[in-house]
C-alpha atoms as a PDB file:
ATOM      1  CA  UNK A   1      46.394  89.037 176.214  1.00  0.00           C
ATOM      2  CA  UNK A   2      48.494  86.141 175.030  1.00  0.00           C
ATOM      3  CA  UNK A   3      46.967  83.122 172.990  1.00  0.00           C
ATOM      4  CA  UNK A   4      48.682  79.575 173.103  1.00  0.00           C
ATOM      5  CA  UNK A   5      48.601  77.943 170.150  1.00  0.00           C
ATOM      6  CA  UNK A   6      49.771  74.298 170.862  1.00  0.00           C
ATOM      7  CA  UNK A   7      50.865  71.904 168.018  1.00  0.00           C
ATOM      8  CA  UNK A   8      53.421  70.309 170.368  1.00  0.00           C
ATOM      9  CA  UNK A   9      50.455  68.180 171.881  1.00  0.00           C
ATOM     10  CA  UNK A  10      49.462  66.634 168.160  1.00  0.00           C
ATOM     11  CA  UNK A  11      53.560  66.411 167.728  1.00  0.00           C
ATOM     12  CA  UNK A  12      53.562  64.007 170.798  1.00  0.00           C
ATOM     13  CA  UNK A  13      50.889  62.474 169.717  1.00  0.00           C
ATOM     14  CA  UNK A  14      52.493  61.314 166.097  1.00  0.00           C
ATOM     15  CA  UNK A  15      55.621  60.341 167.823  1.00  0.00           C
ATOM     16  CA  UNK A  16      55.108  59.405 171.309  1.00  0.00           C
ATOM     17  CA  UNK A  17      54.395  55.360 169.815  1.00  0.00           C
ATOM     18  CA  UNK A  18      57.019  55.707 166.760  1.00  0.00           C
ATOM     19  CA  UNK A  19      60.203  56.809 168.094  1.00  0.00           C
ATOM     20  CA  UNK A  20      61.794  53.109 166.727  1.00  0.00           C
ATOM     21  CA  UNK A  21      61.044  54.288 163.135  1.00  0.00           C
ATOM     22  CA  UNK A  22      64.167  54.963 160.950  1.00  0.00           C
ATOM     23  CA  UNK A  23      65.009  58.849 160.613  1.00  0.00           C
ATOM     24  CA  UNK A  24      63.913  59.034 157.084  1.00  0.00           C
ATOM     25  CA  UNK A  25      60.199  57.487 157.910  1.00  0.00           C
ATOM     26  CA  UNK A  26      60.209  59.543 161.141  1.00  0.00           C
ATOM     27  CA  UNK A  27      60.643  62.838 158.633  1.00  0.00           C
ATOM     28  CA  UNK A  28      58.120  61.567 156.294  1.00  0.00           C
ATOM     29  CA  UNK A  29      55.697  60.861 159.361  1.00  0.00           C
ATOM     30  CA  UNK A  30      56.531  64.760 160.635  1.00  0.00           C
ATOM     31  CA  UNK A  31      55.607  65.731 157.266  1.00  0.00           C
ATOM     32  CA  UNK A  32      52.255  64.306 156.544  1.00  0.00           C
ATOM     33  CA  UNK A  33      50.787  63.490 159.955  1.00  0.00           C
ATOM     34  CA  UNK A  34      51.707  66.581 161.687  1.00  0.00           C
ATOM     35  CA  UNK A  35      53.427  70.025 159.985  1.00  0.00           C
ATOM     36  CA  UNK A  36      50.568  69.425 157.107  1.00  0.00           C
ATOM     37  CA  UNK A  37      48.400  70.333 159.461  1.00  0.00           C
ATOM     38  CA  UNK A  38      49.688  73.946 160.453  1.00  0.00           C
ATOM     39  CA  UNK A  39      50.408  74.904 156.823  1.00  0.00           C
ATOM     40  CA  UNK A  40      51.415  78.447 157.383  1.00  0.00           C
ATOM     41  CA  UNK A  41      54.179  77.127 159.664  1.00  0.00           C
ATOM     42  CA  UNK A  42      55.006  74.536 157.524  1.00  0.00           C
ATOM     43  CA  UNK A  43      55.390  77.336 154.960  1.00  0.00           C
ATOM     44  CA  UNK A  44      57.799  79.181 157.945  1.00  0.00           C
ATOM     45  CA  UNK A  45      59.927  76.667 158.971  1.00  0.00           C
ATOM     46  CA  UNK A  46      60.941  75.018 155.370  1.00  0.00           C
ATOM     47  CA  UNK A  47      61.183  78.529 153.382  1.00  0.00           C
ATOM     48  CA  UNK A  48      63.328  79.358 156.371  1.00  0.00           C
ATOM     49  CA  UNK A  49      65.935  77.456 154.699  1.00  0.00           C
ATOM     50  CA  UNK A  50      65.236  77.047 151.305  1.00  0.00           C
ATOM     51  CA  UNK A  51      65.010  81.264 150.344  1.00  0.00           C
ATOM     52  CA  UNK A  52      68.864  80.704 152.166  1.00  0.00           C
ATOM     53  CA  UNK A  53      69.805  78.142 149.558  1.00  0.00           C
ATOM     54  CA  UNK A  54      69.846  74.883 152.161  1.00  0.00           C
ATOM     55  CA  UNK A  55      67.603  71.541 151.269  1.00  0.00           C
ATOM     56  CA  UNK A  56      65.142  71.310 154.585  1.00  0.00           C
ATOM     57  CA  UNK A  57      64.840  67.046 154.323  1.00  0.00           C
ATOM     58  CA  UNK A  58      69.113  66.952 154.808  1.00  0.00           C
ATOM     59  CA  UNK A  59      68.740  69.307 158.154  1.00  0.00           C
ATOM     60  CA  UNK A  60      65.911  67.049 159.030  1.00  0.00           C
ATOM     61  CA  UNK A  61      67.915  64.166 158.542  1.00  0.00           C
ATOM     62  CA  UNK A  62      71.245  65.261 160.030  1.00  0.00           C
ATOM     63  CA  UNK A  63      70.327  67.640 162.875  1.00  0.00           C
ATOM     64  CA  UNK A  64      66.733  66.545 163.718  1.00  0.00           C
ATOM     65  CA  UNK A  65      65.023  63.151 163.368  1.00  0.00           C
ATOM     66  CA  UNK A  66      68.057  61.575 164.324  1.00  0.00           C
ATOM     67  CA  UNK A  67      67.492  62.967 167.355  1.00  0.00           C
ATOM     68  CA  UNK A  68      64.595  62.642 167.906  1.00  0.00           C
ATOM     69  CA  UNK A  69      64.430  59.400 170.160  1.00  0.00           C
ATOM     70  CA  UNK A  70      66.968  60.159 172.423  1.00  0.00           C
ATOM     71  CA  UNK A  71      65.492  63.944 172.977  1.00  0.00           C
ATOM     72  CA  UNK A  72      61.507  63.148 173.533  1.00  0.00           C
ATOM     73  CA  UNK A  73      61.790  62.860 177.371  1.00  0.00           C
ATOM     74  CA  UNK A  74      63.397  66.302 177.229  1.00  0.00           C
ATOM     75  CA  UNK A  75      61.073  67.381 174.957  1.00  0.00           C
ATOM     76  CA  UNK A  76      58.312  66.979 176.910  1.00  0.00           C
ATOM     77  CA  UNK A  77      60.113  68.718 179.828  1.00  0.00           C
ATOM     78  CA  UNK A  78      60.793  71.440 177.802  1.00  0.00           C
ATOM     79  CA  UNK A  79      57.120  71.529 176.690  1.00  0.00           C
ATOM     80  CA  UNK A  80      55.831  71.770 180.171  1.00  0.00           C
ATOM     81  CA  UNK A  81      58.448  74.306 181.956  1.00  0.00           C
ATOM     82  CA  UNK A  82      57.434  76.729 179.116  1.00  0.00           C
ATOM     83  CA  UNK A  83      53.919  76.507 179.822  1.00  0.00           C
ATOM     84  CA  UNK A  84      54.838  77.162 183.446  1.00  0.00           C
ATOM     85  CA  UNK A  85      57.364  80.197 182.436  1.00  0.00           C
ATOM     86  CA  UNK A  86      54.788  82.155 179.741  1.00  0.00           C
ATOM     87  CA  UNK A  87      52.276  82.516 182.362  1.00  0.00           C
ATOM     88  CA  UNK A  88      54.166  84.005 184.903  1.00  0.00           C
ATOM     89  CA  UNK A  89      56.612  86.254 182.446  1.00  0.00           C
ATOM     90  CA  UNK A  90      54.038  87.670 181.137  1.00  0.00           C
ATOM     91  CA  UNK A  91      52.780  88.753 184.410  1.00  0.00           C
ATOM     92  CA  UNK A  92      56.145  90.742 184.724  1.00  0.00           C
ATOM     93  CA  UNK A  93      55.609  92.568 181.359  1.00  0.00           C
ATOM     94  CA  UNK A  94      52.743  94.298 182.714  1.00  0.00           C
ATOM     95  CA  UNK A  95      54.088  94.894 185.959  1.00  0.00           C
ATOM     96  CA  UNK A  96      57.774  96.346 185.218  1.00  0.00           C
ATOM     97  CA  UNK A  97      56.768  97.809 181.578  1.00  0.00           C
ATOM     98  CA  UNK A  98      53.194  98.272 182.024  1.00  0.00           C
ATOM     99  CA  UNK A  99      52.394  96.830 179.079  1.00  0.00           C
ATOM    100  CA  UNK A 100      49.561  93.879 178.261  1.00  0.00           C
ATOM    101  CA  UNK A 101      50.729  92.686 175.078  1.00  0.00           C
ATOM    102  CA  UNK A 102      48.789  91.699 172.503  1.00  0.00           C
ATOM    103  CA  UNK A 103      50.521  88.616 170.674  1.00  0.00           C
ATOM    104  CA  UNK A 104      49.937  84.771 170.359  1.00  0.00           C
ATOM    105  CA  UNK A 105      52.315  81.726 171.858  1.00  0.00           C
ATOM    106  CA  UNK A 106      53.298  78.877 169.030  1.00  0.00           C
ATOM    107  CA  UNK A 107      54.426  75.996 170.555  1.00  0.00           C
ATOM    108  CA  UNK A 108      55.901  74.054 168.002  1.00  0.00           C
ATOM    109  CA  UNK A 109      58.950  71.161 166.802  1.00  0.00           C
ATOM    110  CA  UNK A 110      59.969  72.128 163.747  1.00  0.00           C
ATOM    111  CA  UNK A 111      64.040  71.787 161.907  1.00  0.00           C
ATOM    112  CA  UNK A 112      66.012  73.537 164.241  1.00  0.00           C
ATOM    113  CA  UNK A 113      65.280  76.576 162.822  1.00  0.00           C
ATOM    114  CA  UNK A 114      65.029  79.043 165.993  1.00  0.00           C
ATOM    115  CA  UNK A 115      64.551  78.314 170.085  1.00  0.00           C
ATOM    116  CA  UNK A 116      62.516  80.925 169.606  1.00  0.00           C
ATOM    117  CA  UNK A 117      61.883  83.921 166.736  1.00  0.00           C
ATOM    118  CA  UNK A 118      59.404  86.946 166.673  1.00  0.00           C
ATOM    119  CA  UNK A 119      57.037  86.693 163.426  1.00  0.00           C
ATOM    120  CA  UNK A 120      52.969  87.284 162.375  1.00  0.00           C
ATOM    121  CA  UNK A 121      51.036  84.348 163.038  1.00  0.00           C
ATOM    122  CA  UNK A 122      47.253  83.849 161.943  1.00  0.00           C
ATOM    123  CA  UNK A 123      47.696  87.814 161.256  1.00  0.00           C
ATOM    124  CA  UNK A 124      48.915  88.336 164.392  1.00  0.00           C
ATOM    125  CA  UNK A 125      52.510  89.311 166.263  1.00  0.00           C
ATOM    126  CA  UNK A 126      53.526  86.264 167.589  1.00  0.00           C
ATOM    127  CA  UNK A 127      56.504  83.964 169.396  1.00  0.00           C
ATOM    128  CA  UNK A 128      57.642  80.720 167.854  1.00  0.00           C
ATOM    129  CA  UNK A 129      59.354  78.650 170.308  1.00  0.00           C
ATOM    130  CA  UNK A 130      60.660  75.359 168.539  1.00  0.00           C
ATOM    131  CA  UNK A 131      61.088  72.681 171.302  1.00  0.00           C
ATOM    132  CA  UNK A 132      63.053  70.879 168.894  1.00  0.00           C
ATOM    133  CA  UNK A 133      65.572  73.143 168.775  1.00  0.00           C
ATOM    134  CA  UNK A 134      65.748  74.017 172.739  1.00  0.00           C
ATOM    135  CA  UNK A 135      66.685  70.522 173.019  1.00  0.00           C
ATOM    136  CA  UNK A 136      68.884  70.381 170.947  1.00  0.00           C
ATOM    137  CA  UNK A 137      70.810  73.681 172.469  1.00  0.00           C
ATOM    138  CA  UNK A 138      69.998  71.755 176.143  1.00  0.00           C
ATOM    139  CA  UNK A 139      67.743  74.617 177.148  1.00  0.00           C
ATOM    140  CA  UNK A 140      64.781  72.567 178.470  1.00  0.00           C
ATOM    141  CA  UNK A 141      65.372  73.477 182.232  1.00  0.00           C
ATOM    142  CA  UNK A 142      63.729  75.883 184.177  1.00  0.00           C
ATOM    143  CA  UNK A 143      66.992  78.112 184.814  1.00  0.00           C
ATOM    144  CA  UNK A 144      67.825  78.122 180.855  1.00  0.00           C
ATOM    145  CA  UNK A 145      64.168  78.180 179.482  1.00  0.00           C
ATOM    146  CA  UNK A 146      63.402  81.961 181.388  1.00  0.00           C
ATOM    147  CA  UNK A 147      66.237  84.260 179.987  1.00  0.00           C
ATOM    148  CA  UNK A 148      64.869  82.500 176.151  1.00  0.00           C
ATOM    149  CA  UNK A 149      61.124  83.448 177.151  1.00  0.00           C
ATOM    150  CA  UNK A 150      62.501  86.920 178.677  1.00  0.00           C
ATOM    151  CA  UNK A 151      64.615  87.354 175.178  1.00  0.00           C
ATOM    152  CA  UNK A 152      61.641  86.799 172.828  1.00  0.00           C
ATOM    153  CA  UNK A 153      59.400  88.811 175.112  1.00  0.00           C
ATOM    154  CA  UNK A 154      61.487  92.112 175.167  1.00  0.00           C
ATOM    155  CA  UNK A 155      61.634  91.512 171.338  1.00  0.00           C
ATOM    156  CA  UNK A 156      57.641  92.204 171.275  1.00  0.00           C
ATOM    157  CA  UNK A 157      58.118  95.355 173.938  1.00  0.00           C
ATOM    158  CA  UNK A 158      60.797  96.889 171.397  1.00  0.00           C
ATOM    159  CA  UNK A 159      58.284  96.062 168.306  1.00  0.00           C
ATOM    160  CA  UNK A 160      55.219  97.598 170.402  1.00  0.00           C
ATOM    161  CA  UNK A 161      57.177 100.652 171.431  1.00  0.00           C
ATOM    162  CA  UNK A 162      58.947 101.069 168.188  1.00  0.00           C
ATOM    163  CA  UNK A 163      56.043 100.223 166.010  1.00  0.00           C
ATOM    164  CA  UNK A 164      57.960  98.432 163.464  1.00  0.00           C
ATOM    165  CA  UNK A 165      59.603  94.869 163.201  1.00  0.00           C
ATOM    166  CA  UNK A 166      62.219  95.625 161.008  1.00  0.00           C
ATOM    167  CA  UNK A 167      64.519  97.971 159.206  1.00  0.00           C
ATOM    168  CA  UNK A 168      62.579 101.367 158.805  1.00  0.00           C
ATOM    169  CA  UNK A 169      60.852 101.933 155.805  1.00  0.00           C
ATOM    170  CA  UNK A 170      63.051 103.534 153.262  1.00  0.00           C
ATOM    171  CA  UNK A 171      66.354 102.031 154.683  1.00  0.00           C
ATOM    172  CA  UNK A 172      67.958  99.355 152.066  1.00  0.00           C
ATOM    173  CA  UNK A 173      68.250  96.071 153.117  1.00  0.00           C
ATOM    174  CA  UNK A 174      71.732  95.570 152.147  1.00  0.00           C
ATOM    175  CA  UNK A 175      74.659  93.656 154.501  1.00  0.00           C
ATOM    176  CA  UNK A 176      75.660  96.652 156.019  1.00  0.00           C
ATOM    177  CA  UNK A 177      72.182  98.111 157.214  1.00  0.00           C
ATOM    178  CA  UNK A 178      71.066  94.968 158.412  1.00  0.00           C
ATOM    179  CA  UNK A 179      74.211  94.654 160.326  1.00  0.00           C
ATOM    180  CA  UNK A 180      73.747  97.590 162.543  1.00  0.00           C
ATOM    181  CA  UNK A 181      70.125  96.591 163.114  1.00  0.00           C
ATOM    182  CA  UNK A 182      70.515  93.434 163.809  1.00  0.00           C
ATOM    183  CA  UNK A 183      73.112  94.418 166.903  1.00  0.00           C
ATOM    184  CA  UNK A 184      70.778  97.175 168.180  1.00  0.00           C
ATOM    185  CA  UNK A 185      67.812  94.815 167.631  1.00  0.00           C
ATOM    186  CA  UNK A 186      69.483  92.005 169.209  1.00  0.00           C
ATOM    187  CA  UNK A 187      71.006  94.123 172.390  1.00  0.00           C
ATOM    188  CA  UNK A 188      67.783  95.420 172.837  1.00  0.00           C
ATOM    189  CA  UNK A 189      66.090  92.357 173.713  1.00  0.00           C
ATOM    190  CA  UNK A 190      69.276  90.862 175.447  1.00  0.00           C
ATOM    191  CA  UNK A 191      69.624  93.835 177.470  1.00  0.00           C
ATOM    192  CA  UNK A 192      66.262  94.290 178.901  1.00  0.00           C
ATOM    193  CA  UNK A 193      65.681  90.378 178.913  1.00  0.00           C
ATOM    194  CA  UNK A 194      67.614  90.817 182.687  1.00  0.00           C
ATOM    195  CA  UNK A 195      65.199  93.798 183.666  1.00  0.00           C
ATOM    196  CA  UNK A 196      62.576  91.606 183.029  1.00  0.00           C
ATOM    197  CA  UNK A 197      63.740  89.093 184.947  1.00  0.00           C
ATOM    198  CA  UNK A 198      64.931  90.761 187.641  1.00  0.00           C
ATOM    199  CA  UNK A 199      68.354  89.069 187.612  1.00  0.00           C
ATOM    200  CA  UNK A 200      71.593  88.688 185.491  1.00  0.00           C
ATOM    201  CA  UNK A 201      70.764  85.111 183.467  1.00  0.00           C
ATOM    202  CA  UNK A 202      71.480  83.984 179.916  1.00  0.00           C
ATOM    203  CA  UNK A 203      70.311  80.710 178.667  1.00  0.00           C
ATOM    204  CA  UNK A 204      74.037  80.001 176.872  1.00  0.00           C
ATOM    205  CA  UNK A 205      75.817  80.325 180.579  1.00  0.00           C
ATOM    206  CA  UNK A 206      77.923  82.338 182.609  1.00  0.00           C
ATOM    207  CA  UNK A 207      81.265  80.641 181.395  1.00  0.00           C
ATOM    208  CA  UNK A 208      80.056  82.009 177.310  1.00  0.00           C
ATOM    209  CA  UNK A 209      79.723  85.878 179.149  1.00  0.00           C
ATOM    210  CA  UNK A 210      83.517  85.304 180.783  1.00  0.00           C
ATOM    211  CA  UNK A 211      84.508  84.360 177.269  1.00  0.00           C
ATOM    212  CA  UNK A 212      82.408  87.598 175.274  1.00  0.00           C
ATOM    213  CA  UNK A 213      84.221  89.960 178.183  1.00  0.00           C
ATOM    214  CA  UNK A 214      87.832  88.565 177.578  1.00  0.00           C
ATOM    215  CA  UNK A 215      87.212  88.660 173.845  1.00  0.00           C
ATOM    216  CA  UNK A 216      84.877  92.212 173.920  1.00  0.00           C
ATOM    217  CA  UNK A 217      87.510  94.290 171.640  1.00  0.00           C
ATOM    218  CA  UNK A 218      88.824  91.857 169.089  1.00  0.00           C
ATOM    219  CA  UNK A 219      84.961  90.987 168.622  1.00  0.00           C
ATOM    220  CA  UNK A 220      84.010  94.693 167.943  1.00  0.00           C
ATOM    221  CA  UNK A 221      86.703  94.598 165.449  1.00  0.00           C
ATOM    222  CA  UNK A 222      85.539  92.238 163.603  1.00  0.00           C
ATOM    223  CA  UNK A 223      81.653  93.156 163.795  1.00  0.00           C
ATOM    224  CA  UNK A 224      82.413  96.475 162.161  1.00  0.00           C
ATOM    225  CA  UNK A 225      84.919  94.665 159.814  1.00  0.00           C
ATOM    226  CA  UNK A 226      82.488  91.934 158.521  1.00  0.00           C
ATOM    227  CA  UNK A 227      79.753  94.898 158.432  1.00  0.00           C
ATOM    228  CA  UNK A 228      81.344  96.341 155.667  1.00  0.00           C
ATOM    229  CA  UNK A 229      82.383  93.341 153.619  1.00  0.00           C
ATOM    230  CA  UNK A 230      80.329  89.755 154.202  1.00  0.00           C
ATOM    231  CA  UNK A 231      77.572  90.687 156.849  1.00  0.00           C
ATOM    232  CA  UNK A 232      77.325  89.764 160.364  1.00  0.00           C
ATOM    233  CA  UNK A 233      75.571  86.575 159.807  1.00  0.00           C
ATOM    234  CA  UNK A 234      78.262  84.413 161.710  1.00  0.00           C
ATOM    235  CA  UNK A 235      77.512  86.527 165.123  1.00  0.00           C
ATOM    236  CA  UNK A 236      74.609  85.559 165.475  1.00  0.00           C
ATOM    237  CA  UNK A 237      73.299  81.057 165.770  1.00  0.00           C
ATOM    238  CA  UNK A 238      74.472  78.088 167.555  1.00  0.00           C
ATOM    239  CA  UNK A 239      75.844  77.073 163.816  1.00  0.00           C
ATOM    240  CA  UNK A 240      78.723  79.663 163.676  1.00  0.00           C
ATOM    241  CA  UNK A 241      81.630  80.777 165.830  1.00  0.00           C
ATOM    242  CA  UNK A 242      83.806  84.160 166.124  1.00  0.00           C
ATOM    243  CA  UNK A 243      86.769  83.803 168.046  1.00  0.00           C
ATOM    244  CA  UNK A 244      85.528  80.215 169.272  1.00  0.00           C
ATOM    245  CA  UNK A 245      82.303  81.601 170.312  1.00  0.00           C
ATOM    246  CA  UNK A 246      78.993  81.503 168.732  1.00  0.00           C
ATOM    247  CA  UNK A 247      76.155  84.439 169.444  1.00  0.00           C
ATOM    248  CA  UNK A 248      78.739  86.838 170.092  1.00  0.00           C
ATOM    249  CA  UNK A 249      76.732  89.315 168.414  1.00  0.00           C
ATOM    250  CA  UNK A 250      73.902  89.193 171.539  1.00  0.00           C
ATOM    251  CA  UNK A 251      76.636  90.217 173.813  1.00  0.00           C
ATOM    252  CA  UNK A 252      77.792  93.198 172.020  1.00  0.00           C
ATOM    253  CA  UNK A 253      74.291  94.420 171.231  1.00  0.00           C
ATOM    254  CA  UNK A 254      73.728  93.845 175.360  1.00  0.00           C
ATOM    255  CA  UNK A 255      76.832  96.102 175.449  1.00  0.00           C
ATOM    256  CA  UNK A 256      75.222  98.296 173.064  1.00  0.00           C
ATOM    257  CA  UNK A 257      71.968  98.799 174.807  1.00  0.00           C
ATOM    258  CA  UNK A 258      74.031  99.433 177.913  1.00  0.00           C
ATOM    259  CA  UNK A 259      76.066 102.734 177.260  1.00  0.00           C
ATOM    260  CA  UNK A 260      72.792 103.854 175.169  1.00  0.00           C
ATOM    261  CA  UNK A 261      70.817 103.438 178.440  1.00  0.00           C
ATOM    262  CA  UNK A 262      73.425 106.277 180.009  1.00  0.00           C
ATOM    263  CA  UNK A 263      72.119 108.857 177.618  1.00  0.00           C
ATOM    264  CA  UNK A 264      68.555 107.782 176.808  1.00  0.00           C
ATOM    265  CA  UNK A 265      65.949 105.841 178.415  1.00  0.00           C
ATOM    266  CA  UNK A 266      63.901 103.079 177.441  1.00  0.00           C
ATOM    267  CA  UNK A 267      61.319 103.974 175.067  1.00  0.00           C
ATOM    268  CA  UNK A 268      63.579 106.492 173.307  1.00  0.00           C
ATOM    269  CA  UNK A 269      66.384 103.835 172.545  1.00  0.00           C
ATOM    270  CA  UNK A 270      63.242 101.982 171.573  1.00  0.00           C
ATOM    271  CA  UNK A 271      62.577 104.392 168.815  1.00  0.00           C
ATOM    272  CA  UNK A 272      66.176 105.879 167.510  1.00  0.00           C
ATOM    273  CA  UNK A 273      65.673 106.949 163.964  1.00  0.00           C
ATOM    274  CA  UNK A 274      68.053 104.595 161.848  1.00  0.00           C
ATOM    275  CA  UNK A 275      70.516 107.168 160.961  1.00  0.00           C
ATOM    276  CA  UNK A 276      70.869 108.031 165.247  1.00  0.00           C
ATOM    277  CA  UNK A 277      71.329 103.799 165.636  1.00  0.00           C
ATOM    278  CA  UNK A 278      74.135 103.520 163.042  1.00  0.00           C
ATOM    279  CA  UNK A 279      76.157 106.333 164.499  1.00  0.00           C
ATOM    280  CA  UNK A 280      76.049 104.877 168.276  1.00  0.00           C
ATOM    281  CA  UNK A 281      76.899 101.536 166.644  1.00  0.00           C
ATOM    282  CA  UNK A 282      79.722 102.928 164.971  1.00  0.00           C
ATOM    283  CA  UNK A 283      80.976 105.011 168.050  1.00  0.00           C
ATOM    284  CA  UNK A 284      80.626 101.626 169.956  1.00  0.00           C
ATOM    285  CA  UNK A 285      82.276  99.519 167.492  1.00  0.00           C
ATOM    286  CA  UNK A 286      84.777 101.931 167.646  1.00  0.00           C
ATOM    287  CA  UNK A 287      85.651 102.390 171.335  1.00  0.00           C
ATOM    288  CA  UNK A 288      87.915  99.917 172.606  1.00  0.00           C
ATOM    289  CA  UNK A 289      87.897  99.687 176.768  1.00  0.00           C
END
């Protein structure tokens, strides 16, 4: 059973008759005629980049409201094609996976934190889908909008089988444990996204999967290099780039998934004991084809 909860239609609302306002009074007008309203996402969106040491009003101002006129149109498309896709994924989900999941929709436009992100909403597992921020990536189509719903979707199917969201309890959440989670966490959903769908599709293009494959190796060496010194942080938003390409860290946990599928099948890859996942991340990381 999936609940919609839609804020986008009181975000059009505040903005659909003050898209001439300056960027500064269009943040101020996001900020007390609209987010105030939704105050645990409020709390989501701006602790999203304050507890990581950035000032939320300067990615407003530089990445979001002055955008904000030029991408309402495509907002609004965006708004309406996910409507469309979330009704009929879902329909998948029990029919491939047999599974009727539990979880609510938040349709939201927020600072660019996430396309979309699995959280608890109103005490519930839920999707976030910032409309904002699919925009702003040029996702608003149809043909890039259903690998993004697919993504988030097998996200929830791992957390349902699994049981947990996150690292396993006990497991330190240093650079180096989060690292090999977040590639088997990531491949996961980026693996199974296409069984969902039924076809090969990725919302960032075939011509970023040509580049990933050329670059496949030299990435690997570097995601078990960074592992054990910075983190992986850089593999994995629209913000950074490895090798000239950004979410390189998707593809290799896709790549991942893959060889794990040859030995174990879905719900058992779903549920590898942390000390099984880092040692097929490490034997992956490690074999150059």
């Amino acid at each position: 059973m999936l609940e919609i909860i839609d804020t986008f239609k009181d975000f059009k609302k505040v903005f659909e008759n003050n898209l001439d306002l300056s960027t500064n009074e269009k943040i101020d007008l996001w900020n007390k005629a609209y987010i105030c309203k939704f105050p645990e996402l409020e709390k989501k969106i701006k602790e999203d980049y304050e507890l990581n040491g950035y000032n939320w009003r300067e990615i407003a101002k530089n990445k979001v409201f002055n955008n904000t006129k030029n991408d309402f149109e495509k907002m609004i498309q965006a708004y309406h094609n996910l409507l469309q896709i979330i009704n009929d994924i879902n329909k998948r989900v029990l029919s491939i996976f047999n599974l009727d999941l539990e979880l609510n929709i938040v349709l939201y436009c927020g600072l660019c934190n996430s396309a979309g992100w699995v959280d608890r909403y109103n005490g519930k597992r839920t999707i976030l889908f910032g409309i904002e921020k699919i925009t702003e990536l040029q996702w608003h189509t149809m043909e890039k909008l259903e690998p993004l719903v697919a993504h988030e979707l097998c996200h929830v199917i791992h957390f349902e089988l699994r049981g947990e969201d996150d690292l396993p309890k006990g497991i330190e959440k240093n650079k180096y444990n989060i690292g090999i989670w977040r590639i088997y966490e990531e491949g996961f959903a980026q693996f199974y996204q296409n069984k969902l769908l039924e076809k090969d599709a990725d919302s960032r293009g075939k011509e970023w999967l040509k580049k990933c494959s050329e670059k496949k190796n030299d990435l690997k060496k570097l995601y078990e290099k960074d592992l054990r010194k910075e983190g992986v942080e850089k593999f994995f938003g629209d913000w950074f780039e490895v090798l000239g390409i950004s979410d390189a860290g998707y593809y290799l946990g896709a790549e991942l998934i893959k060889k794990l599928e040859q030995k174990y099948n879905m719900k058992e890859i779903a549920q590898l004991s942390f000390s099984t996942i880092e040692k097929e991340v490490l034997a992956y990381l490690h074999d150059c084809d």
